[in-house]
PDB file of N, CA and C in Angstrom:
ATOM      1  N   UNK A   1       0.835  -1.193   0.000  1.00  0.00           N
ATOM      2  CA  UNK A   1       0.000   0.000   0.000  1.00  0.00           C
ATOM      3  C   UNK A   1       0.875   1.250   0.000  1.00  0.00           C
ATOM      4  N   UNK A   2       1.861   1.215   0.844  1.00  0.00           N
ATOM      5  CA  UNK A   2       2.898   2.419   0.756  1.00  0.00           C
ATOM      6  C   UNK A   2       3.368   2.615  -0.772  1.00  0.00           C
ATOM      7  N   UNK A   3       3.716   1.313  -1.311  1.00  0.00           N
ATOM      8  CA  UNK A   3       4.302   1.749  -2.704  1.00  0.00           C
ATOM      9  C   UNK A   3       3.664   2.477  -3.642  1.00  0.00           C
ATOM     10  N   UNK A   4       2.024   2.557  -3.673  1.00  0.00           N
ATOM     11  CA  UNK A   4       1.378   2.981  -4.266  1.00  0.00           C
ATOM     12  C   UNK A   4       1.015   4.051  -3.504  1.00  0.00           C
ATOM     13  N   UNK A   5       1.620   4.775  -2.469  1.00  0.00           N
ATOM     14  CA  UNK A   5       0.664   5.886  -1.694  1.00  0.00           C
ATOM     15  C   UNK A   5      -0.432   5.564  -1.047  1.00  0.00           C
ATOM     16  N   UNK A   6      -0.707   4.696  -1.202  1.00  0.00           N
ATOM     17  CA  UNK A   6      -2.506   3.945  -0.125  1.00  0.00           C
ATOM     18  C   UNK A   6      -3.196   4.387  -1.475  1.00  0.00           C
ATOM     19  N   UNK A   7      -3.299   4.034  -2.543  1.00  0.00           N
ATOM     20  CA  UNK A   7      -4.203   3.703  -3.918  1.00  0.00           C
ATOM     21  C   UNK A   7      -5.081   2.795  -3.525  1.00  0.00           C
ATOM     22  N   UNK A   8      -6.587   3.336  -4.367  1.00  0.00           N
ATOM     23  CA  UNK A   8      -7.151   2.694  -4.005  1.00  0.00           C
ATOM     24  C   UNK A   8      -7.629   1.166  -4.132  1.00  0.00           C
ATOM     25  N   UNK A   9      -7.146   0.576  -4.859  1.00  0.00           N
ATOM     26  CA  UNK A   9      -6.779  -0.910  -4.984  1.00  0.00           C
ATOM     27  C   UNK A   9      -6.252  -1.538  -4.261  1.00  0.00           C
ATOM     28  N   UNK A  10      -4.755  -1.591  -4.198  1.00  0.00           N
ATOM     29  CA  UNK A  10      -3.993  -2.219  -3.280  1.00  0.00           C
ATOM     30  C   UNK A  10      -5.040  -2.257  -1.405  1.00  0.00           C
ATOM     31  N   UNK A  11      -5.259  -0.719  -1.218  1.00  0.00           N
ATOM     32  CA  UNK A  11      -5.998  -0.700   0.019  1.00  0.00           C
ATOM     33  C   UNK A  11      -7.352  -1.682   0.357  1.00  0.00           C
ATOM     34  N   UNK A  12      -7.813  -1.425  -0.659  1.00  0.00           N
ATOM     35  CA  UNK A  12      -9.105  -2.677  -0.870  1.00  0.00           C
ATOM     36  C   UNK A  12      -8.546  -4.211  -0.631  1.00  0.00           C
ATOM     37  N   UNK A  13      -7.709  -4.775  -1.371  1.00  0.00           N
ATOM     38  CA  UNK A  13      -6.605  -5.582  -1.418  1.00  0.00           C
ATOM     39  C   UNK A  13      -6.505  -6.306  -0.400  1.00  0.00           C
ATOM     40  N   UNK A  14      -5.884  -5.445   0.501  1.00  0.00           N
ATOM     41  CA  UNK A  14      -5.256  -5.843   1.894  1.00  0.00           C
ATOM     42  C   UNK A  14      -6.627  -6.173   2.476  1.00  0.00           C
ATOM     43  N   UNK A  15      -7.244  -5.388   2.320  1.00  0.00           N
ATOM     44  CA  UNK A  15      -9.030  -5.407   3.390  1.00  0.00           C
ATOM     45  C   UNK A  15      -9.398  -7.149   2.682  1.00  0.00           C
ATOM     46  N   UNK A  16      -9.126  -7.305   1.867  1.00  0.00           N
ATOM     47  CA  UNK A  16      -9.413  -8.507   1.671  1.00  0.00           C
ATOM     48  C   UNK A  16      -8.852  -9.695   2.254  1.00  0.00           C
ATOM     49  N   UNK A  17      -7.521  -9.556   2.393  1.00  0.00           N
ATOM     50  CA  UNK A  17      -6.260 -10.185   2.418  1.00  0.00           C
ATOM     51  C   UNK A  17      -7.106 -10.349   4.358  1.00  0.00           C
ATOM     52  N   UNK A  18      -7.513  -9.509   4.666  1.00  0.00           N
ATOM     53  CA  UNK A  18      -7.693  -9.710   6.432  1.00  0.00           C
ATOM     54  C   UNK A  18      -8.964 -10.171   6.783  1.00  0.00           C
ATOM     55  N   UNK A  19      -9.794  -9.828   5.830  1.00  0.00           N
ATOM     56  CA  UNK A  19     -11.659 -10.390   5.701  1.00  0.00           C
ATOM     57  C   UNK A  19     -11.231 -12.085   5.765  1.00  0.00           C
ATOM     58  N   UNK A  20      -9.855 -12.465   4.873  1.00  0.00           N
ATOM     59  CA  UNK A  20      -9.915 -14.087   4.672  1.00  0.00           C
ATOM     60  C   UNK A  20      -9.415 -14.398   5.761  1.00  0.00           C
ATOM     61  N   UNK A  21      -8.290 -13.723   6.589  1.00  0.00           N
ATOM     62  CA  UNK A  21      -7.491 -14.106   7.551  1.00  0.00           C
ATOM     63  C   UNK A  21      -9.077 -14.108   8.899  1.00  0.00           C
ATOM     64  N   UNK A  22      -9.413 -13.385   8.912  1.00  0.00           N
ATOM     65  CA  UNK A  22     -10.900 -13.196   9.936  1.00  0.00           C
ATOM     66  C   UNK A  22     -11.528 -14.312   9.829  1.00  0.00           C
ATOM     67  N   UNK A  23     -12.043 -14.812   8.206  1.00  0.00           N
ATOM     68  CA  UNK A  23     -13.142 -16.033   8.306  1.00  0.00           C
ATOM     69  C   UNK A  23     -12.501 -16.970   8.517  1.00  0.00           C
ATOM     70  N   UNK A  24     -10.814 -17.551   8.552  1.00  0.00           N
ATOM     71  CA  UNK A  24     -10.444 -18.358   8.913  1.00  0.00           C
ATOM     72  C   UNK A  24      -9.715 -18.416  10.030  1.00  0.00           C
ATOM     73  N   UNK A  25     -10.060 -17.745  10.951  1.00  0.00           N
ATOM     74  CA  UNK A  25      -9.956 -17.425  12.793  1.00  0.00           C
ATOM     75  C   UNK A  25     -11.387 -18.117  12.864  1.00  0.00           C
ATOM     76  N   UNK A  26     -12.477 -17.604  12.545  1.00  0.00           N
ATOM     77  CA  UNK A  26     -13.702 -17.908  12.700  1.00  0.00           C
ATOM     78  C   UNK A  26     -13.775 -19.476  12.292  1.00  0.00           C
ATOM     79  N   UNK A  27     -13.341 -19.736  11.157  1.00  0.00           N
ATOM     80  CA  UNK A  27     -13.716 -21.778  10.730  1.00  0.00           C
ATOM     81  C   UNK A  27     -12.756 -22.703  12.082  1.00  0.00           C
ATOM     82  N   UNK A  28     -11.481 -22.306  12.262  1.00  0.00           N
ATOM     83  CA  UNK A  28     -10.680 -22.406  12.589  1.00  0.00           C
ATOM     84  C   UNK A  28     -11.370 -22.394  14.301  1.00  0.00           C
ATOM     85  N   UNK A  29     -11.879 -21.634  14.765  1.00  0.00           N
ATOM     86  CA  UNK A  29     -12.246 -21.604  16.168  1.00  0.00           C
ATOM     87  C   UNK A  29     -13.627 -22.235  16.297  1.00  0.00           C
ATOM     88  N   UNK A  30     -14.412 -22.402  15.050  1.00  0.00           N
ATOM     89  CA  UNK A  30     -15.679 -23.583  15.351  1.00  0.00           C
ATOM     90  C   UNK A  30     -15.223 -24.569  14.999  1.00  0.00           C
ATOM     91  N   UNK A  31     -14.121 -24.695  14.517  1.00  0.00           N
ATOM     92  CA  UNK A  31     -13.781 -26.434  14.218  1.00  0.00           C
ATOM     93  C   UNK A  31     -13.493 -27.242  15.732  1.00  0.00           C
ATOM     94  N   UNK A  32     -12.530 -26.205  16.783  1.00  0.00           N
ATOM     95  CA  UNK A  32     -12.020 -26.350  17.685  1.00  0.00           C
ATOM     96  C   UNK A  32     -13.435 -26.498  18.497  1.00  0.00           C
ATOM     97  N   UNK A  33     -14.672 -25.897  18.544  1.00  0.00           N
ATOM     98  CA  UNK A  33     -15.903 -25.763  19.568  1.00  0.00           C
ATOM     99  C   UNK A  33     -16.117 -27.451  19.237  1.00  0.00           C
ATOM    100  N   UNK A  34     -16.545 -27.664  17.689  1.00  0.00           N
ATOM    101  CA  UNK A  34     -16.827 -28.268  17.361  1.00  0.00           C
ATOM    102  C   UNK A  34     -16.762 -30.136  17.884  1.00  0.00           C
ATOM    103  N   UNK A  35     -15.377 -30.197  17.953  1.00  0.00           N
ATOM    104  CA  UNK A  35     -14.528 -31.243  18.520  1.00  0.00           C
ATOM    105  C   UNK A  35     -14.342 -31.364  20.034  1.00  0.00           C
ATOM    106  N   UNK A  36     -14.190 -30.255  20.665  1.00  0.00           N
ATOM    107  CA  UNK A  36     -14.261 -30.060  22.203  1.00  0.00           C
ATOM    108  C   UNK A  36     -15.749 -30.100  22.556  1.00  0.00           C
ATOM    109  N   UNK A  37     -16.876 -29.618  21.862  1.00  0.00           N
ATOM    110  CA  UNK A  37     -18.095 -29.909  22.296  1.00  0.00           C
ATOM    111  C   UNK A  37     -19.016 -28.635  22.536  1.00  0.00           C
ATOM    112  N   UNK A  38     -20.202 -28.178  22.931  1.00  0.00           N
ATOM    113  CA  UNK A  38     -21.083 -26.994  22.769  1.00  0.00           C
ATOM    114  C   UNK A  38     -20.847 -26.534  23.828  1.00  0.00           C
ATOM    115  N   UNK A  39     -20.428 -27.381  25.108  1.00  0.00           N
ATOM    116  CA  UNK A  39     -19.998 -26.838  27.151  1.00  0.00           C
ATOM    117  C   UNK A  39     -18.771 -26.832  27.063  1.00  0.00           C
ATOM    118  N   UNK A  40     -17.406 -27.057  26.163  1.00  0.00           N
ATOM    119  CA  UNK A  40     -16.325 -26.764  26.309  1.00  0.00           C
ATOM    120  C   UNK A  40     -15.880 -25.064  26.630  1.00  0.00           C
ATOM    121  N   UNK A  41     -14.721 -25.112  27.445  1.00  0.00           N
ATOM    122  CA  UNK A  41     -14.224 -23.578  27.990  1.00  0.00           C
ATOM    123  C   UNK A  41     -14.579 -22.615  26.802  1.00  0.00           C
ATOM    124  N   UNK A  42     -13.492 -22.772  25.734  1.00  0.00           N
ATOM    125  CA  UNK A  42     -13.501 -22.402  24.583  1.00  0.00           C
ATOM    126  C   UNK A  42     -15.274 -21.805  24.324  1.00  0.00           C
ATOM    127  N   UNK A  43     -15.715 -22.565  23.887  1.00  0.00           N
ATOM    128  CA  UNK A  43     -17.484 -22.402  23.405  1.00  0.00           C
ATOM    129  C   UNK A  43     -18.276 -21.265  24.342  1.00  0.00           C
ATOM    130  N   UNK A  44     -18.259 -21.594  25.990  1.00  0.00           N
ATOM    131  CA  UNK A  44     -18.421 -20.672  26.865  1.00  0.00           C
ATOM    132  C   UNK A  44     -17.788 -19.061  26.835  1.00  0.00           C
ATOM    133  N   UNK A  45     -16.646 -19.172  26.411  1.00  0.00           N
ATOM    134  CA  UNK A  45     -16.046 -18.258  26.110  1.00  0.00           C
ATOM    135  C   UNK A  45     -16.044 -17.261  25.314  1.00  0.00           C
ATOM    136  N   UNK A  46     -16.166 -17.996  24.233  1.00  0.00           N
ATOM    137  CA  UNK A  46     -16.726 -16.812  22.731  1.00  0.00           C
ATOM    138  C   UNK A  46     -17.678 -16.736  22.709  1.00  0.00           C
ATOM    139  N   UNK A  47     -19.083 -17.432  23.693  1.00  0.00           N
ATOM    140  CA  UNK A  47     -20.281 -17.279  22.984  1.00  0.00           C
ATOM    141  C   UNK A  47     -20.462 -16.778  21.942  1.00  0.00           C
ATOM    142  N   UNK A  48     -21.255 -15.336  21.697  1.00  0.00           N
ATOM    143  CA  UNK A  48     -22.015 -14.774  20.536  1.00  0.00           C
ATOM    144  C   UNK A  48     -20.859 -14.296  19.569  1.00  0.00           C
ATOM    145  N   UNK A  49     -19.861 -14.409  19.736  1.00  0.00           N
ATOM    146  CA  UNK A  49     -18.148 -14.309  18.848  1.00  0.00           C
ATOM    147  C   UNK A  49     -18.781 -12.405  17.771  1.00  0.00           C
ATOM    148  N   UNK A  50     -19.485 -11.638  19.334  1.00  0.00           N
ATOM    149  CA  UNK A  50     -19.284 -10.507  19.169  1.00  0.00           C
ATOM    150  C   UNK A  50     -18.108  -9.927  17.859  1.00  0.00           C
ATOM    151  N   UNK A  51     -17.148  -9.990  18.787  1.00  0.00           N
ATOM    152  CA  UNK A  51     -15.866  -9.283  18.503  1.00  0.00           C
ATOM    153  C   UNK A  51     -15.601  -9.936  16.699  1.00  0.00           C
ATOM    154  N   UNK A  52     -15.218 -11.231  16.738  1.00  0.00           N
ATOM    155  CA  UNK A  52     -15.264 -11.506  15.343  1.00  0.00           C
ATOM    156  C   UNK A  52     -16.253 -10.900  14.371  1.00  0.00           C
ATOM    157  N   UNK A  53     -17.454 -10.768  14.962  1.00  0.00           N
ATOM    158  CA  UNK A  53     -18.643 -10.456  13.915  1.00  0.00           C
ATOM    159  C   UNK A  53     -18.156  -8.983  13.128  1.00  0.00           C
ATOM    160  N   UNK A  54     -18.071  -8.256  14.679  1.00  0.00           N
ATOM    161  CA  UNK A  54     -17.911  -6.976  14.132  1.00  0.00           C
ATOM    162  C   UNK A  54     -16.135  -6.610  13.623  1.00  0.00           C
ATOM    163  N   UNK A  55     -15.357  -7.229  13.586  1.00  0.00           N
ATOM    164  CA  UNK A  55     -13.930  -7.273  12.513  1.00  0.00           C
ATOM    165  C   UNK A  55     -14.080  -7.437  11.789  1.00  0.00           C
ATOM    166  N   UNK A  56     -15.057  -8.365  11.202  1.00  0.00           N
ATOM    167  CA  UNK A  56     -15.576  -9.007   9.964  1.00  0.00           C
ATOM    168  C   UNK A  56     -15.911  -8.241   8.974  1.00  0.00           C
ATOM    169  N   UNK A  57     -17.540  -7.486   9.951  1.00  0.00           N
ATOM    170  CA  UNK A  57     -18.162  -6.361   8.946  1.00  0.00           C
ATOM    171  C   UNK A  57     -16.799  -5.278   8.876  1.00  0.00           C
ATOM    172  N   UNK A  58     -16.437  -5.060   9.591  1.00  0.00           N
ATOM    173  CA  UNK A  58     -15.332  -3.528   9.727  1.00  0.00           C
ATOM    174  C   UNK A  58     -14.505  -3.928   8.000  1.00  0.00           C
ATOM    175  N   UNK A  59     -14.016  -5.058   7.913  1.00  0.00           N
ATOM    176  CA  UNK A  59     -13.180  -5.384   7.182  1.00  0.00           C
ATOM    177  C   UNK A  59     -13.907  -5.301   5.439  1.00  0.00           C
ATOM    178  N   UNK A  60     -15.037  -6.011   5.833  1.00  0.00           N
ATOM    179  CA  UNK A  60     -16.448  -5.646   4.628  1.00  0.00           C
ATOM    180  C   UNK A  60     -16.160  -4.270   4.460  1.00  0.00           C
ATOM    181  N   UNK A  61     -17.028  -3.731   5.139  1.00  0.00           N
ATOM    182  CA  UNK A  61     -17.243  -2.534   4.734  1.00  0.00           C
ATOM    183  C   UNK A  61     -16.073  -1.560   3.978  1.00  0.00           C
ATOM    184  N   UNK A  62     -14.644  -1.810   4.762  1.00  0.00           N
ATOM    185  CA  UNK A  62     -13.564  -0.814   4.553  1.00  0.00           C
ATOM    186  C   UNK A  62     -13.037  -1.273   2.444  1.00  0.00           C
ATOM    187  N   UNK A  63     -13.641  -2.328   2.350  1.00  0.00           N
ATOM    188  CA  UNK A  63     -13.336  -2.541   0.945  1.00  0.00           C
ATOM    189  C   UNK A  63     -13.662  -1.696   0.004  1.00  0.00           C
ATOM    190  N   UNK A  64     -15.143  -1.476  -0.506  1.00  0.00           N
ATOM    191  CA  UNK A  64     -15.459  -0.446  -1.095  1.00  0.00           C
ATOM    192  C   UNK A  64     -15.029   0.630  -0.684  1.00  0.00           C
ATOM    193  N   UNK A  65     -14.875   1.166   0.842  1.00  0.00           N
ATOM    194  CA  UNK A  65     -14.852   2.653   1.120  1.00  0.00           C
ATOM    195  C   UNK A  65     -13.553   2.613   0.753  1.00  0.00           C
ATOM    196  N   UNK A  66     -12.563   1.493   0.436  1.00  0.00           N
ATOM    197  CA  UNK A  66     -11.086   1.963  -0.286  1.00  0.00           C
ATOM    198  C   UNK A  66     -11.604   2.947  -1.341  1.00  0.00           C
ATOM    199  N   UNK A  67     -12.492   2.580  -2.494  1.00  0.00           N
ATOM    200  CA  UNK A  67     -12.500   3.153  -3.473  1.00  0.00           C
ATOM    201  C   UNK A  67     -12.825   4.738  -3.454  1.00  0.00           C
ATOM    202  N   UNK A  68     -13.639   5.239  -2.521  1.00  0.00           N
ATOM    203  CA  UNK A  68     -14.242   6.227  -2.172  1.00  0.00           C
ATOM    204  C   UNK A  68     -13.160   7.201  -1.753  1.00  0.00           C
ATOM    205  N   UNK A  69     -12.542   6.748   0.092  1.00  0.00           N
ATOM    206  CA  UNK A  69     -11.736   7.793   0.353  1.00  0.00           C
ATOM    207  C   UNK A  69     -10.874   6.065   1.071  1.00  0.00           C
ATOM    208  N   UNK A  70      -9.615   6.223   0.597  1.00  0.00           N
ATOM    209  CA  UNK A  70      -8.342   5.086   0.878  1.00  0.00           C
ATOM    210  C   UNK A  70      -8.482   5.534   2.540  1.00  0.00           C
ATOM    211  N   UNK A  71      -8.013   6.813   3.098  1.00  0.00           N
ATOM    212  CA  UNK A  71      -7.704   7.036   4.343  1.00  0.00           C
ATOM    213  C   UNK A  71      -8.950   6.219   5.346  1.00  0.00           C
ATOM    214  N   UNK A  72     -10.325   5.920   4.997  1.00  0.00           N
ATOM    215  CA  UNK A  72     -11.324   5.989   5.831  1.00  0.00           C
ATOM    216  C   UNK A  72     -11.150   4.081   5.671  1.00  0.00           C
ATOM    217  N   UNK A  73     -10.503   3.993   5.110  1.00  0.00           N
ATOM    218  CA  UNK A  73     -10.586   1.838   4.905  1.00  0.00           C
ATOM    219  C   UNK A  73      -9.167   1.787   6.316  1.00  0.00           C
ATOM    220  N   UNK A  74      -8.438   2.507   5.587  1.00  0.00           N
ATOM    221  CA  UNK A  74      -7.139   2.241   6.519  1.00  0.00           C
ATOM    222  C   UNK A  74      -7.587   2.970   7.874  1.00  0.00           C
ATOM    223  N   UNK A  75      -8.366   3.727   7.983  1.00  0.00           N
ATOM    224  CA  UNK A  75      -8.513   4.320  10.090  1.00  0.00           C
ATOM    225  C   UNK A  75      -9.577   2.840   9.892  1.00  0.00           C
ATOM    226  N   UNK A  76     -10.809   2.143   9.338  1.00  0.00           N
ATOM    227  CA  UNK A  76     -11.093   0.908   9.780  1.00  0.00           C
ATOM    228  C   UNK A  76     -10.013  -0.233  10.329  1.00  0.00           C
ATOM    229  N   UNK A  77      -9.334  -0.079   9.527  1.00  0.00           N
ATOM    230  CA  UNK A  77      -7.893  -1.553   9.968  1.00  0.00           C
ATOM    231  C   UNK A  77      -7.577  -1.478  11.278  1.00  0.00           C
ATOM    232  N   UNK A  78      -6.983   0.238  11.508  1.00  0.00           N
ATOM    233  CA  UNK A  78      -6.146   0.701  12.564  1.00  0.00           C
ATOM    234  C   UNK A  78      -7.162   0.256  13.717  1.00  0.00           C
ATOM    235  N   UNK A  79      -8.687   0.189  13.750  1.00  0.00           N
ATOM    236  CA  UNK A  79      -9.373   0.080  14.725  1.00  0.00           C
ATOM    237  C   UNK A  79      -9.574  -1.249  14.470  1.00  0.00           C
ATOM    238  N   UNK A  80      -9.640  -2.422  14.475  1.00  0.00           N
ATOM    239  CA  UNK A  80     -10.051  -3.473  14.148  1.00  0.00           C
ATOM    240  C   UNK A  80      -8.648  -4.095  14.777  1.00  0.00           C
ATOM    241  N   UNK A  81      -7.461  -3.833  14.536  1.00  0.00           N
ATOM    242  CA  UNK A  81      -6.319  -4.091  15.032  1.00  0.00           C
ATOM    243  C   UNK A  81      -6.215  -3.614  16.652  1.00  0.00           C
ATOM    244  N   UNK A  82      -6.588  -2.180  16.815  1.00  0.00           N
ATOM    245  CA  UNK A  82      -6.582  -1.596  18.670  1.00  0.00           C
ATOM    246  C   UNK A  82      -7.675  -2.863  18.929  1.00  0.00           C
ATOM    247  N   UNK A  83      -8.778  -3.303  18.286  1.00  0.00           N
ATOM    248  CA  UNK A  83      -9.707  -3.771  19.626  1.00  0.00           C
ATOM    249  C   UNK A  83      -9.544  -4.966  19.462  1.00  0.00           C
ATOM    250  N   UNK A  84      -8.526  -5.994  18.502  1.00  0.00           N
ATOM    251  CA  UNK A  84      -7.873  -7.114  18.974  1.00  0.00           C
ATOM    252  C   UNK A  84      -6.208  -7.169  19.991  1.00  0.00           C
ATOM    253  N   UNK A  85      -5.894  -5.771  20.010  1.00  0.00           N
ATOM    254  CA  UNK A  85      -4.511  -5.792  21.126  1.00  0.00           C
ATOM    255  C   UNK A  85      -4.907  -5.963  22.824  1.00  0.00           C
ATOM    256  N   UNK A  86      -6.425  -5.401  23.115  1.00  0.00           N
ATOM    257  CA  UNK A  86      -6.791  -5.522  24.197  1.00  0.00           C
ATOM    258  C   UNK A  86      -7.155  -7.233  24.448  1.00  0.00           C
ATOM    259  N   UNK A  87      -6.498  -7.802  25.499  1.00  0.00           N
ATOM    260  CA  UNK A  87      -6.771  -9.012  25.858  1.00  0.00           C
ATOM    261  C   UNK A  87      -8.185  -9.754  26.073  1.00  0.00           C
ATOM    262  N   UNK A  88      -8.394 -10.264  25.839  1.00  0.00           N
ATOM    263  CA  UNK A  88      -9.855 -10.963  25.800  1.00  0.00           C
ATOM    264  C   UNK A  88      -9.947 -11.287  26.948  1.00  0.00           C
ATOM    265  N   UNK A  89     -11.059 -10.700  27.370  1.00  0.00           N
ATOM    266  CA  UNK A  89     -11.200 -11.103  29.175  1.00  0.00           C
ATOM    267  C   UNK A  89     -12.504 -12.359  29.704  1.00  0.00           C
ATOM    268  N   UNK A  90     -13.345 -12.272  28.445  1.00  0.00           N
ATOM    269  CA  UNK A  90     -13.930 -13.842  28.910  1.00  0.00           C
ATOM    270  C   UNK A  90     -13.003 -14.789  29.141  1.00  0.00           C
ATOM    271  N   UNK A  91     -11.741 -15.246  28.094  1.00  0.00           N
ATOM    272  CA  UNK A  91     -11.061 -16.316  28.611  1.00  0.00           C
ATOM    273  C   UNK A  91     -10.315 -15.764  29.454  1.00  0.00           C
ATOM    274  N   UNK A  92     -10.110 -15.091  29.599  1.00  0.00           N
ATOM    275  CA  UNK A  92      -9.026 -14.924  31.097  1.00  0.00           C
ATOM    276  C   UNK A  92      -9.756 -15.090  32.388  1.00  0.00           C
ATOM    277  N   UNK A  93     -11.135 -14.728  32.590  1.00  0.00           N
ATOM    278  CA  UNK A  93     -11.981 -14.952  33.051  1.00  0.00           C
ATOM    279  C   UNK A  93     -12.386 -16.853  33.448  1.00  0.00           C
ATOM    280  N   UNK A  94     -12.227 -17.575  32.721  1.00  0.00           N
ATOM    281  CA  UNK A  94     -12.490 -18.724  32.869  1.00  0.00           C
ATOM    282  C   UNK A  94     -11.529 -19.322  32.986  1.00  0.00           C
ATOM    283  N   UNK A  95     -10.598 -18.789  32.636  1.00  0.00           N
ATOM    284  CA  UNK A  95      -9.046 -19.144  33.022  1.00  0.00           C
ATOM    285  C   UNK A  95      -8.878 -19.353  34.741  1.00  0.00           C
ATOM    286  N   UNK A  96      -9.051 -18.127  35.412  1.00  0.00           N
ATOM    287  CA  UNK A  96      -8.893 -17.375  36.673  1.00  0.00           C
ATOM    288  C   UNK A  96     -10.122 -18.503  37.248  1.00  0.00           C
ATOM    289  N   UNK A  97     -11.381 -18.227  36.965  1.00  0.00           N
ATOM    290  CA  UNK A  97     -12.639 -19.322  37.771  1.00  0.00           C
ATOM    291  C   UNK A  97     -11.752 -20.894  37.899  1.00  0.00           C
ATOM    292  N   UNK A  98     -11.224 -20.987  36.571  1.00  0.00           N
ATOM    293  CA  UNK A  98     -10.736 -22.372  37.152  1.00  0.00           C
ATOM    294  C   UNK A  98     -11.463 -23.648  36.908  1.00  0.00           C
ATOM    295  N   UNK A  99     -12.650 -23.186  35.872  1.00  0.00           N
ATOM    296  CA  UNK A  99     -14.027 -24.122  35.618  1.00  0.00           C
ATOM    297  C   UNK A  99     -13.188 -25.785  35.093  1.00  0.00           C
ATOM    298  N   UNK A 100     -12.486 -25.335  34.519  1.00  0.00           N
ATOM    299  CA  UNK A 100     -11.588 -27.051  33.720  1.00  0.00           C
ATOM    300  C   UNK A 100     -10.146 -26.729  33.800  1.00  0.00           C
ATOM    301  N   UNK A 101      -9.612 -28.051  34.916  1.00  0.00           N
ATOM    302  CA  UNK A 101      -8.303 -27.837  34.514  1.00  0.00           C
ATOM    303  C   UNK A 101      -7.744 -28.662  33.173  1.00  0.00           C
ATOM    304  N   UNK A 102      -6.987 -27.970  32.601  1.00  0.00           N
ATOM    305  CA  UNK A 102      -6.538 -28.166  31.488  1.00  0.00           C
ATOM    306  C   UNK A 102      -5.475 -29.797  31.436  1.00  0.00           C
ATOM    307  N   UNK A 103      -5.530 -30.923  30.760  1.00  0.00           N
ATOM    308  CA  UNK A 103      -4.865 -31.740  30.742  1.00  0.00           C
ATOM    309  C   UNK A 103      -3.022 -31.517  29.996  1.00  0.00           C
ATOM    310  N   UNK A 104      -2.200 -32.321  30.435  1.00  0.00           N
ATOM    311  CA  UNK A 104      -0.848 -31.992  30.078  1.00  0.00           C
ATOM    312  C   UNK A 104      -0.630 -33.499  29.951  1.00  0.00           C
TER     313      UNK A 104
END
């Protein structure tokens, strides 16, 4: 995106490049519910998988608005990135309760 100045292609591009990386966090973490079961930690944890939903759309949406204005796709990323650096506190949460100890 730098090479091109944040053009509006490449910017779209990338929004794509992270929409796929997103739906496959998402296949990737129901495969895991899936196999561990519907009462596993995990499952309890993400319930309504909020946070994914809305990265998802963020990532949707910022595609077209590449074409429109490049700067307004890239402040989507920048936020979609801050509200995955904050630690996820349901599992830390079930971590701390202590509901399953974990096998080794």
């Amino acid at each position: 995106m730098d090479e091109t100045h944040f053009a509006s292609a490449p910017t779209a591009l990338y929004g794509l490049v992270l929409a796929l990386t997103a739906i496959g966090y998402v296949l990737r973490e129901r495969c895991i519910i899936r196999c561990n079961g519907p009462d596993s930690r995990l499952a309890r944890a993400v319930g309504e998988d909020t946070q994914e939903k809305i990265s998802l759309s963020m990532y949707l949406a910022a595609m077209p608005l590449a074409f429109v204005r490049p700067w307004i796709a890239i402040m989507l990323y920048v936020v979609v990135a801050g509200m995955w650096l904050v630690p996820d506190r349901r599992i830390e949460d079930l971590n701390e309760a202590g509901t399953e100890t974990p096998s080794r």
